[in-house]
Protein backbone atom coordinates (compact mmCIF):
# COMPACT_ATOMS: atom_id res chain seq x y z
CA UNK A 1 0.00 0.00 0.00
CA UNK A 2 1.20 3.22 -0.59
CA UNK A 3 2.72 5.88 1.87
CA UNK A 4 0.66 8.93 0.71
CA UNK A 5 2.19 10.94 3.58
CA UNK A 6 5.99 10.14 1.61
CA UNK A 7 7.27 13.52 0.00
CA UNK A 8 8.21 10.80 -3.13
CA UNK A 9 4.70 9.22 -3.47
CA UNK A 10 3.50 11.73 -5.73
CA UNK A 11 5.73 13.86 -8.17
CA UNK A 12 3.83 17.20 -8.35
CA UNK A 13 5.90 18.93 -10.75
CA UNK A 14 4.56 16.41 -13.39
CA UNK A 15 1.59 18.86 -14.85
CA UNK A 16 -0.80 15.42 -15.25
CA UNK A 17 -0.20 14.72 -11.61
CA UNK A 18 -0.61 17.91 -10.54
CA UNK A 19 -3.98 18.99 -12.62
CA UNK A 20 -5.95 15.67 -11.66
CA UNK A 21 -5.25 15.96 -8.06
CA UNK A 22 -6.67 20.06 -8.25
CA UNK A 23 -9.61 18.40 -10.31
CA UNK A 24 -10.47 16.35 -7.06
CA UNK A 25 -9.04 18.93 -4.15
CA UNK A 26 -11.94 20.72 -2.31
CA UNK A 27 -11.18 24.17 -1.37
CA UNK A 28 -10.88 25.51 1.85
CA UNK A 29 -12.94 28.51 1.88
CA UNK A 30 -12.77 31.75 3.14
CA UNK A 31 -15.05 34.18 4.35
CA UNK A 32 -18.90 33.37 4.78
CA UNK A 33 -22.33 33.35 2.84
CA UNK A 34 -25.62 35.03 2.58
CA UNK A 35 -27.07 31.84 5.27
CA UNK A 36 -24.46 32.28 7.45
CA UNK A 37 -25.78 35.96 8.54
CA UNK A 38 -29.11 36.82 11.36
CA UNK A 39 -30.34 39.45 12.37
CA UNK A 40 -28.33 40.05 15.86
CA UNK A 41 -25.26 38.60 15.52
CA UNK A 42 -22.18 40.03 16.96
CA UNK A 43 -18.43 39.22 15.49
CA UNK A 44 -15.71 40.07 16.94
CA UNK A 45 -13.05 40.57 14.32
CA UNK A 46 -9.35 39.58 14.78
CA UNK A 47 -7.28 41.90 16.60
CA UNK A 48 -6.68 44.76 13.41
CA UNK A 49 -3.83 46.58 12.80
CA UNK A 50 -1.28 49.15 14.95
CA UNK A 51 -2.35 52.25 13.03
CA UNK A 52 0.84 54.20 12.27
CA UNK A 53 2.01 57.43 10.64
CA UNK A 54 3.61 55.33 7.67
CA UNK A 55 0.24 54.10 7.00
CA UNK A 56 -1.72 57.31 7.59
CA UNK A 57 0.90 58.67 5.15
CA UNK A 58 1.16 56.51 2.31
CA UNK A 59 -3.01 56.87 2.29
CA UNK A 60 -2.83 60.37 2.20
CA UNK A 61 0.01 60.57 -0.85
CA UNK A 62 -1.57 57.95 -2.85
CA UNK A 63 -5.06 59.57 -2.46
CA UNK A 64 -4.25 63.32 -2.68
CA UNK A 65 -5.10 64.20 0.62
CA UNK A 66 -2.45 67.14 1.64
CA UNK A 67 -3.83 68.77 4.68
CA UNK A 68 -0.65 70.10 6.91
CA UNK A 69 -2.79 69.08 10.29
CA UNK A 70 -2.08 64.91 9.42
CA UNK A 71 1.24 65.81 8.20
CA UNK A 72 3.19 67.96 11.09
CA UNK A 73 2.96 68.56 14.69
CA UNK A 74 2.40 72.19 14.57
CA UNK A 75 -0.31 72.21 12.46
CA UNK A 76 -2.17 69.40 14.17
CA UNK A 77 -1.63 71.86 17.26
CA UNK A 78 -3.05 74.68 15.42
CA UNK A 79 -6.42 73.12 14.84
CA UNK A 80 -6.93 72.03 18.01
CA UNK A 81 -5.43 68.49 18.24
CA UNK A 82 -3.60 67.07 21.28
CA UNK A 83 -1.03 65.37 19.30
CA UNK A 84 -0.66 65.30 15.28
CA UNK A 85 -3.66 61.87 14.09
CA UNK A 86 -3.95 59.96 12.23
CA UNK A 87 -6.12 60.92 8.77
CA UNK A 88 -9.70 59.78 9.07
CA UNK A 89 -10.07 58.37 5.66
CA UNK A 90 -7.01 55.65 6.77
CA UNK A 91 -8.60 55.05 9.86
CA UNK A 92 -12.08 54.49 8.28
CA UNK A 93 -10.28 52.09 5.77
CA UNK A 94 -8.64 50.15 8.70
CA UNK A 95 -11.44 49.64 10.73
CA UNK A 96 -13.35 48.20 7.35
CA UNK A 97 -10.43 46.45 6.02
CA UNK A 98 -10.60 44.37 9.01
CA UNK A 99 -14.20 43.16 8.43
CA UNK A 100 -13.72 41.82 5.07
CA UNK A 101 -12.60 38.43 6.13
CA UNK A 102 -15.30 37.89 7.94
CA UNK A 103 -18.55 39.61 6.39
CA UNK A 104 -17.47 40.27 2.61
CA UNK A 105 -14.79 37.99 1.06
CA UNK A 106 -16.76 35.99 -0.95
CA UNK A 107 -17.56 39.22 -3.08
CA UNK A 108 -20.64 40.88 -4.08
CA UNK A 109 -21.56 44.75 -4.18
CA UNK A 110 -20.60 47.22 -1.62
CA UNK A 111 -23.80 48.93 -1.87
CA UNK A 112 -23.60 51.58 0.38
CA UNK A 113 -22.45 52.91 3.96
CA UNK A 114 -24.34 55.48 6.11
CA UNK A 115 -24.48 57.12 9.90
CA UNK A 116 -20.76 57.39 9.50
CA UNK A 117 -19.31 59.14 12.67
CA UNK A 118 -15.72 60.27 14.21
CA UNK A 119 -16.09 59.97 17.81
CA UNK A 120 -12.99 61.34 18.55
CA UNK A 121 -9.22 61.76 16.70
CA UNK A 122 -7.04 58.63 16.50
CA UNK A 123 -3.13 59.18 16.94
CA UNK A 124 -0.32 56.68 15.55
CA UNK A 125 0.09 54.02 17.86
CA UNK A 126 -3.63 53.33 18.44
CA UNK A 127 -4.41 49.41 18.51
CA UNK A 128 -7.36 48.90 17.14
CA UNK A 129 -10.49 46.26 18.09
CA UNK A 130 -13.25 45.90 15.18
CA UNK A 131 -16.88 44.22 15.78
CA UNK A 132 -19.76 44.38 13.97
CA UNK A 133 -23.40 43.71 14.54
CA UNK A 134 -26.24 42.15 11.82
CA UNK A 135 -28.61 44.38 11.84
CA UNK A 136 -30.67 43.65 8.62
CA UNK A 137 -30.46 40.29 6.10
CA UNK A 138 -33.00 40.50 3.21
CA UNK A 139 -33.18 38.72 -0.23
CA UNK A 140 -32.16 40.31 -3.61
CA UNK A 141 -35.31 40.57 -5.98
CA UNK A 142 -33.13 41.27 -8.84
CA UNK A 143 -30.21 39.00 -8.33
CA UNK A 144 -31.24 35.75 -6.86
CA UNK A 145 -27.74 34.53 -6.41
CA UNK A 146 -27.27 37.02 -3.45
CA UNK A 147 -28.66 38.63 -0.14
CA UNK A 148 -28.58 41.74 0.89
CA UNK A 149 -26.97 41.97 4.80
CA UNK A 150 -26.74 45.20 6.60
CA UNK A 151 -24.40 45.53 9.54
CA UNK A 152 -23.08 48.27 12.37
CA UNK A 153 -19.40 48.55 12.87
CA UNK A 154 -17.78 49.92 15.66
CA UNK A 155 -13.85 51.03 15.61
CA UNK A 156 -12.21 51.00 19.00
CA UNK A 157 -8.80 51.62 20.58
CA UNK A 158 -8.46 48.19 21.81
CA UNK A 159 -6.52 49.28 25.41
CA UNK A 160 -9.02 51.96 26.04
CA UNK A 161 -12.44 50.77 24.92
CA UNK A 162 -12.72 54.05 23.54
CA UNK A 163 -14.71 54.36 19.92
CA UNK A 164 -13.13 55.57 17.14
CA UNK A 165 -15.45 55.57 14.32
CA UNK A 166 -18.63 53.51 14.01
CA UNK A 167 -20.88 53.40 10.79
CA UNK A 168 -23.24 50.86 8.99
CA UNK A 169 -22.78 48.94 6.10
CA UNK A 170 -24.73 47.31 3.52
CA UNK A 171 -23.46 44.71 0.75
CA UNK A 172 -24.52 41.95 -1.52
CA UNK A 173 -23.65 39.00 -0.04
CA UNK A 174 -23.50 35.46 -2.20
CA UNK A 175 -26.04 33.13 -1.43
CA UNK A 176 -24.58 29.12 -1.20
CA UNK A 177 -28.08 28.71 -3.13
CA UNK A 178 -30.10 31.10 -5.22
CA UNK A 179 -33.43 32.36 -4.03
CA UNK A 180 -36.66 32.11 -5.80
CA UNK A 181 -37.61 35.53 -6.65
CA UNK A 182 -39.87 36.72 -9.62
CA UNK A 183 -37.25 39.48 -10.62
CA UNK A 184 -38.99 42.33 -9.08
CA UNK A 185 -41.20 44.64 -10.98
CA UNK A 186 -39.87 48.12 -11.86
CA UNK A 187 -41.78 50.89 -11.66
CA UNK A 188 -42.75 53.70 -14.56
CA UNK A 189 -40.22 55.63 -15.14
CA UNK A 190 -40.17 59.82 -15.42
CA UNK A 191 -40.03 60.73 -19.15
CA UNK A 192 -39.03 64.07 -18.51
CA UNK A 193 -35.85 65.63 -17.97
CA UNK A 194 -34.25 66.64 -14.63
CA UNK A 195 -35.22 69.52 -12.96
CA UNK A 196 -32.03 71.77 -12.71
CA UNK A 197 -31.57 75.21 -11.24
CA UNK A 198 -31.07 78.21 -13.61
CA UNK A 199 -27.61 78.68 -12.09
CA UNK A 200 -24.61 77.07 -10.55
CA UNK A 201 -22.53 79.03 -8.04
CA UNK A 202 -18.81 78.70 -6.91
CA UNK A 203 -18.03 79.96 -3.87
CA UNK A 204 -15.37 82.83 -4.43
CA UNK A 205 -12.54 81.42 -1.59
CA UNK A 206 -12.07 78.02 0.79
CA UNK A 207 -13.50 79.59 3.80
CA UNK A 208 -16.49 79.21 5.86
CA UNK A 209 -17.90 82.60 5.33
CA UNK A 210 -17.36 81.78 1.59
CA UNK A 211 -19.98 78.62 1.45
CA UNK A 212 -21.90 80.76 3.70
CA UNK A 213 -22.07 83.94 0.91
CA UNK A 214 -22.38 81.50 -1.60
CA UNK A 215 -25.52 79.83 -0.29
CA UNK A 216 -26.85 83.34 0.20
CA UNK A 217 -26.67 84.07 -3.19
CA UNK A 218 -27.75 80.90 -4.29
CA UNK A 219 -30.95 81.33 -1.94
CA UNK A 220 -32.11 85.16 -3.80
CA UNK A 221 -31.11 83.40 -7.51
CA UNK A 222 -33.00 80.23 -8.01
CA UNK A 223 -29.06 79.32 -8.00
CA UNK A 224 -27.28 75.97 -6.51
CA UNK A 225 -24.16 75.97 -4.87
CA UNK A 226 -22.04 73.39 -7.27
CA UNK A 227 -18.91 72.85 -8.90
CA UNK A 228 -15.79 70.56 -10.73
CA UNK A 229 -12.24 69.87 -8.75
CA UNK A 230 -9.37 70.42 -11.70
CA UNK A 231 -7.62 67.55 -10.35
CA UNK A 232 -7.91 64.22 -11.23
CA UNK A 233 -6.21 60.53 -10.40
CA UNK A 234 -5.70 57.70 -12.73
CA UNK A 235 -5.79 54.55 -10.77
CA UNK A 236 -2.86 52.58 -10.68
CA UNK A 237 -1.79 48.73 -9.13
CA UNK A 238 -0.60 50.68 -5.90
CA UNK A 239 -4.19 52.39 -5.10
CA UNK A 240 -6.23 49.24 -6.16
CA UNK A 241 -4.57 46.40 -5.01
CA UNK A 242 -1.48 48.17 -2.71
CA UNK A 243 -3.58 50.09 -0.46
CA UNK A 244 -6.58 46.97 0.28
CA UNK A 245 -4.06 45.16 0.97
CA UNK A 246 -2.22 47.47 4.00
CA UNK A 247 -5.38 47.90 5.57
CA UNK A 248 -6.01 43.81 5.94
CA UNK A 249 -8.58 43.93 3.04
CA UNK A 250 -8.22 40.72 1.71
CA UNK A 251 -11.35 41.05 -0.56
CA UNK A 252 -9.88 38.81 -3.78
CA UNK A 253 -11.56 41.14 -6.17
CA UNK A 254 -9.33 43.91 -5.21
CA UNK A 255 -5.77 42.43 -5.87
CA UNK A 256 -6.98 38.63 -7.69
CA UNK A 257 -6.91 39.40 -11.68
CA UNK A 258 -7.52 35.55 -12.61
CA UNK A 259 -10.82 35.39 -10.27
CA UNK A 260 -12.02 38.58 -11.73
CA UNK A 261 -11.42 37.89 -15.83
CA UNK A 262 -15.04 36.78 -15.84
CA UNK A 263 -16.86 38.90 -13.64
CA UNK A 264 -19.13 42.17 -14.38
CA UNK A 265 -16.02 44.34 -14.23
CA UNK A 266 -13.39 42.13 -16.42
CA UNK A 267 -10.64 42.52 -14.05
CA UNK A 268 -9.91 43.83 -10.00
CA UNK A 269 -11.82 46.74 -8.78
CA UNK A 270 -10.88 49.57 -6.95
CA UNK A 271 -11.61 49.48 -3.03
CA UNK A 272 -14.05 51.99 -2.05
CA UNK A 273 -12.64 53.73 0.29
CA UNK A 274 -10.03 54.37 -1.97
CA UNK A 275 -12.75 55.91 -4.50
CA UNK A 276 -14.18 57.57 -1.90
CA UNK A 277 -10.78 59.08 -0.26
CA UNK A 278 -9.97 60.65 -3.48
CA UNK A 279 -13.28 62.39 -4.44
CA UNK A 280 -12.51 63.83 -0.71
CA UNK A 281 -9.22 64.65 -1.39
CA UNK A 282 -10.51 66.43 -4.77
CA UNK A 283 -13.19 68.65 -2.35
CA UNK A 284 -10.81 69.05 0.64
CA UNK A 285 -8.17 70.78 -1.83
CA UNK A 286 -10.49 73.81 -2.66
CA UNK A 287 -11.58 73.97 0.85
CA UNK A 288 -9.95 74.76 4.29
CA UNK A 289 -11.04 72.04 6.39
CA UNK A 290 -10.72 72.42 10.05
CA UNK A 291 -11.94 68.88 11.41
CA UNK A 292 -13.98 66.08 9.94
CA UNK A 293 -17.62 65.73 11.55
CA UNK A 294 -19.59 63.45 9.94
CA UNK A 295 -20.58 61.07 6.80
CA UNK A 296 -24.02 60.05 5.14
CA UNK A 297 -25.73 58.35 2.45
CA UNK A 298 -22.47 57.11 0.88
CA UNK A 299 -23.07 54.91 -2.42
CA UNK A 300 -21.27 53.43 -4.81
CA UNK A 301 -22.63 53.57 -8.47
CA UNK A 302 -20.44 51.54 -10.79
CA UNK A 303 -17.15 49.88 -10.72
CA UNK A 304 -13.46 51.41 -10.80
CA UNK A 305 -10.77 49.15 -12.37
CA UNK A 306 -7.55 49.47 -13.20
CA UNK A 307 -6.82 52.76 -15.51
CA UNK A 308 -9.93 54.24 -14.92
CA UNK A 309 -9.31 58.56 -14.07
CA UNK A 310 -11.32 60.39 -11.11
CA UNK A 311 -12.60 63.58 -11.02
CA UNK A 312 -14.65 65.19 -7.97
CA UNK A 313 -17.73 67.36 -8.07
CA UNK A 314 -19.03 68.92 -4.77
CA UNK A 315 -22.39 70.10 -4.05
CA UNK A 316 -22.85 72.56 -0.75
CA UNK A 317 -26.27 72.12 1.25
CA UNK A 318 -26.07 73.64 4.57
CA UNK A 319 -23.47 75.85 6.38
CA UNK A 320 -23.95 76.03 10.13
CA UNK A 321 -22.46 78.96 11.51
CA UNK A 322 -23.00 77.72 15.40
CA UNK A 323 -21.35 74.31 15.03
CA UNK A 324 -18.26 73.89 16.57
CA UNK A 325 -15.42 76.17 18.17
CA UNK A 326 -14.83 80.14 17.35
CA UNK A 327 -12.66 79.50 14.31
CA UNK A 328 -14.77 77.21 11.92
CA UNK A 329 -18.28 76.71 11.38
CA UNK A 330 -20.43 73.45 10.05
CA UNK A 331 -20.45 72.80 6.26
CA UNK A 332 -22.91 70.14 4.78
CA UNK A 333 -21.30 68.98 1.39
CA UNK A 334 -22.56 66.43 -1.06
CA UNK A 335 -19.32 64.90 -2.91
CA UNK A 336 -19.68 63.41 -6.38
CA UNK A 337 -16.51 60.88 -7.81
CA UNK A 338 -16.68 60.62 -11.69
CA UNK A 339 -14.33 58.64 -14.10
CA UNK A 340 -13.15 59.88 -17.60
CA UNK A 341 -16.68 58.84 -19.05
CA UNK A 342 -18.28 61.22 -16.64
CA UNK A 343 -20.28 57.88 -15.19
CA UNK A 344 -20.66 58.48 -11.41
CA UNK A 345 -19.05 55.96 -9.32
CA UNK A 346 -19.37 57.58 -5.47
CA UNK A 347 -21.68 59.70 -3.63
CA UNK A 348 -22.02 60.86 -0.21
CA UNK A 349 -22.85 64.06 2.42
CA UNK A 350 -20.40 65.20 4.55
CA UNK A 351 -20.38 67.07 7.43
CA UNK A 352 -16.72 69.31 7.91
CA UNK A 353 -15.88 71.90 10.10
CA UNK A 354 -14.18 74.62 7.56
CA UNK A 355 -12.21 77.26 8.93
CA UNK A 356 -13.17 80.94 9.13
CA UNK A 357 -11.72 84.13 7.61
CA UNK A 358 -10.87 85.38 11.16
């Protein structure tokens, strides 16, 4: 009888060998399935990462997100800060890219993320402690292969207790069997055109009492506050698979080209919080942010792959002028990412403290 445990019972360098025995391997999966989610569980990710300055940095280069306060001391101590953080947009991406294993690594759609709060800055060092609760599980009409799961997430310093960030999530999620569904109905659609304002305004400087004039003006002219960022960023193997992949995203459709040939997209898709980190970057630069309050409604319209070019376009909705300390007041932004085919691919509100003239 053979000895299937000796290293010479089997040559696997010989390509026959070697291709039968995949033919009749199982695989050991990762990550879980529509079934495996109800409403009201709690996970406990593993431990996540040690966020560092490195990290914070290399997100902010690769994104285009230059504010001083994340990059030096002084600065940082300028607006307020005890000691120079981490940027928000890496921490957001840590705390998520911890998840993956366990709610999204079998794939489907990132279909949104809402109620997305900073509870307080987080400084290099920070250890961080993930877990996430189920809060909704419903089928797709239109897709029968997947769910729909909805979760809360909840950043933490891990020696403190202390919560970071916290937001909820919603994604496709595959099913291990398809649903019966009739496909859904869809309703009549509007034949008409949009409705549009006669005007578009720009506010004339990156100041708080600039969106504030602006919306003024806006309010006596029928107007809307709206307009493009110049810049734009072509994405490259370092923002879609590089960057996942530091923040323990081990999603395969970010950095797994052969598992993606035949999907929707064709090849590896962009991570969104990458997408979403550089239509901020695009606002931030024509703006003088003071501190990061607050994130809504965020969605994700179509996928970003490899060579694809993103521009920003920014919307203002509210400015508050009694929010937050004597220097800055409340801005309400909605934040538009397009790619070279002016197809939307992000949206979301934000809430920013911007700094005032005086």
């Amino acid at each position: 009888m053979t000895e299937w445990s000796d290293p010479d019972a089997m040559d696997l360098s010989d390509g026959e060998t070697f291709d039968a025995l995949l033919d009749r391997a199982d695989t050991r999966e990762k990550g879980h399935f529509f079934e495996f989610f109800s409403e009201g569980d709690e996970l406990a990710h593993d431990p996540g990462l040690r966020l560092s300055h490195h990290g914070s940095e290399q997100w902010m280069g690769q994104t285009l997100n230059h504010d001083p306060a994340y990059w030096r001391a002084d600065t940082a101590a300028e607006r307020g800060f005890e000691k120079r953080p981490v940027h928000p947009d890496y921490l957001l991406a840590c705390v998520m890219g911890v998840t993956v294993e366990d709610l999204s690594e079998k794939g489907g759609y990132f279909l949104g993320r809402d109620d997305v709060e900073f509870h307080r800055p987080a400084t290099a060092g920070t250890p961080l402690s993930v877990t996430s609760t189920v809060v909704d599980t419903r089928t797709s009409s239109s897709r029968p292969k997947y769910g729909i799961v909805t979760w809360e997430t909840a950043g933490r310093n891990r020696e403190t207790g202390e919560t970071l960030v916290s937001y909820r999530r919603t994604n496709m999620i595959p099913r291990r069997e398809p649903a019966a569904t009739d496909g859904g109905a869809v309703g009549e659609q509007d034949e008409g055109g949009p409705t549009l304002p006669d005007t578009l305004l720009t506010p004339d400087g990156e100041r708080f009492e600039d969106f504030q004039a602006a919306l003024d003006r806006a309010d006596a002219e029928n107007a809307a506050v709206a307009y493009r960022h110049e810049r734009g960023r072509t994405m490259d193997d370092q923002l879609v698979a590089g960057l996942p992949l530091a923040t323990l995203n081990t999603a395969r459709q970010h950095h797994n080209r052969d598992e993606m040939a035949d999907s929707p997209s064709g090849d590896i898709v962009a991570y969104g919080d990458v997408t979403r980190s550089i239509a901020l970057a695009h606002a931030r630069s024509d703006e003088a942010t003071y501190r990061e309050q607050r994130f809504a409604d965020e969605r994700f319209h179509d996928f970003v792959t490899l060579g694809d070019t993103l521009y920003g376009f920014t919307r203002v909705l509210d400015c508050d002028p009694e929010a937050g300390p004597e220097r800055a007041g409340a801005v309400t932004f909605e934040h538009v990412a397009f790619n070279q085919d002016q197809t939307p691919v992000y949206s979301g509100r934000r809430t920013a403290l911007i700094q005032r003239d005086t």
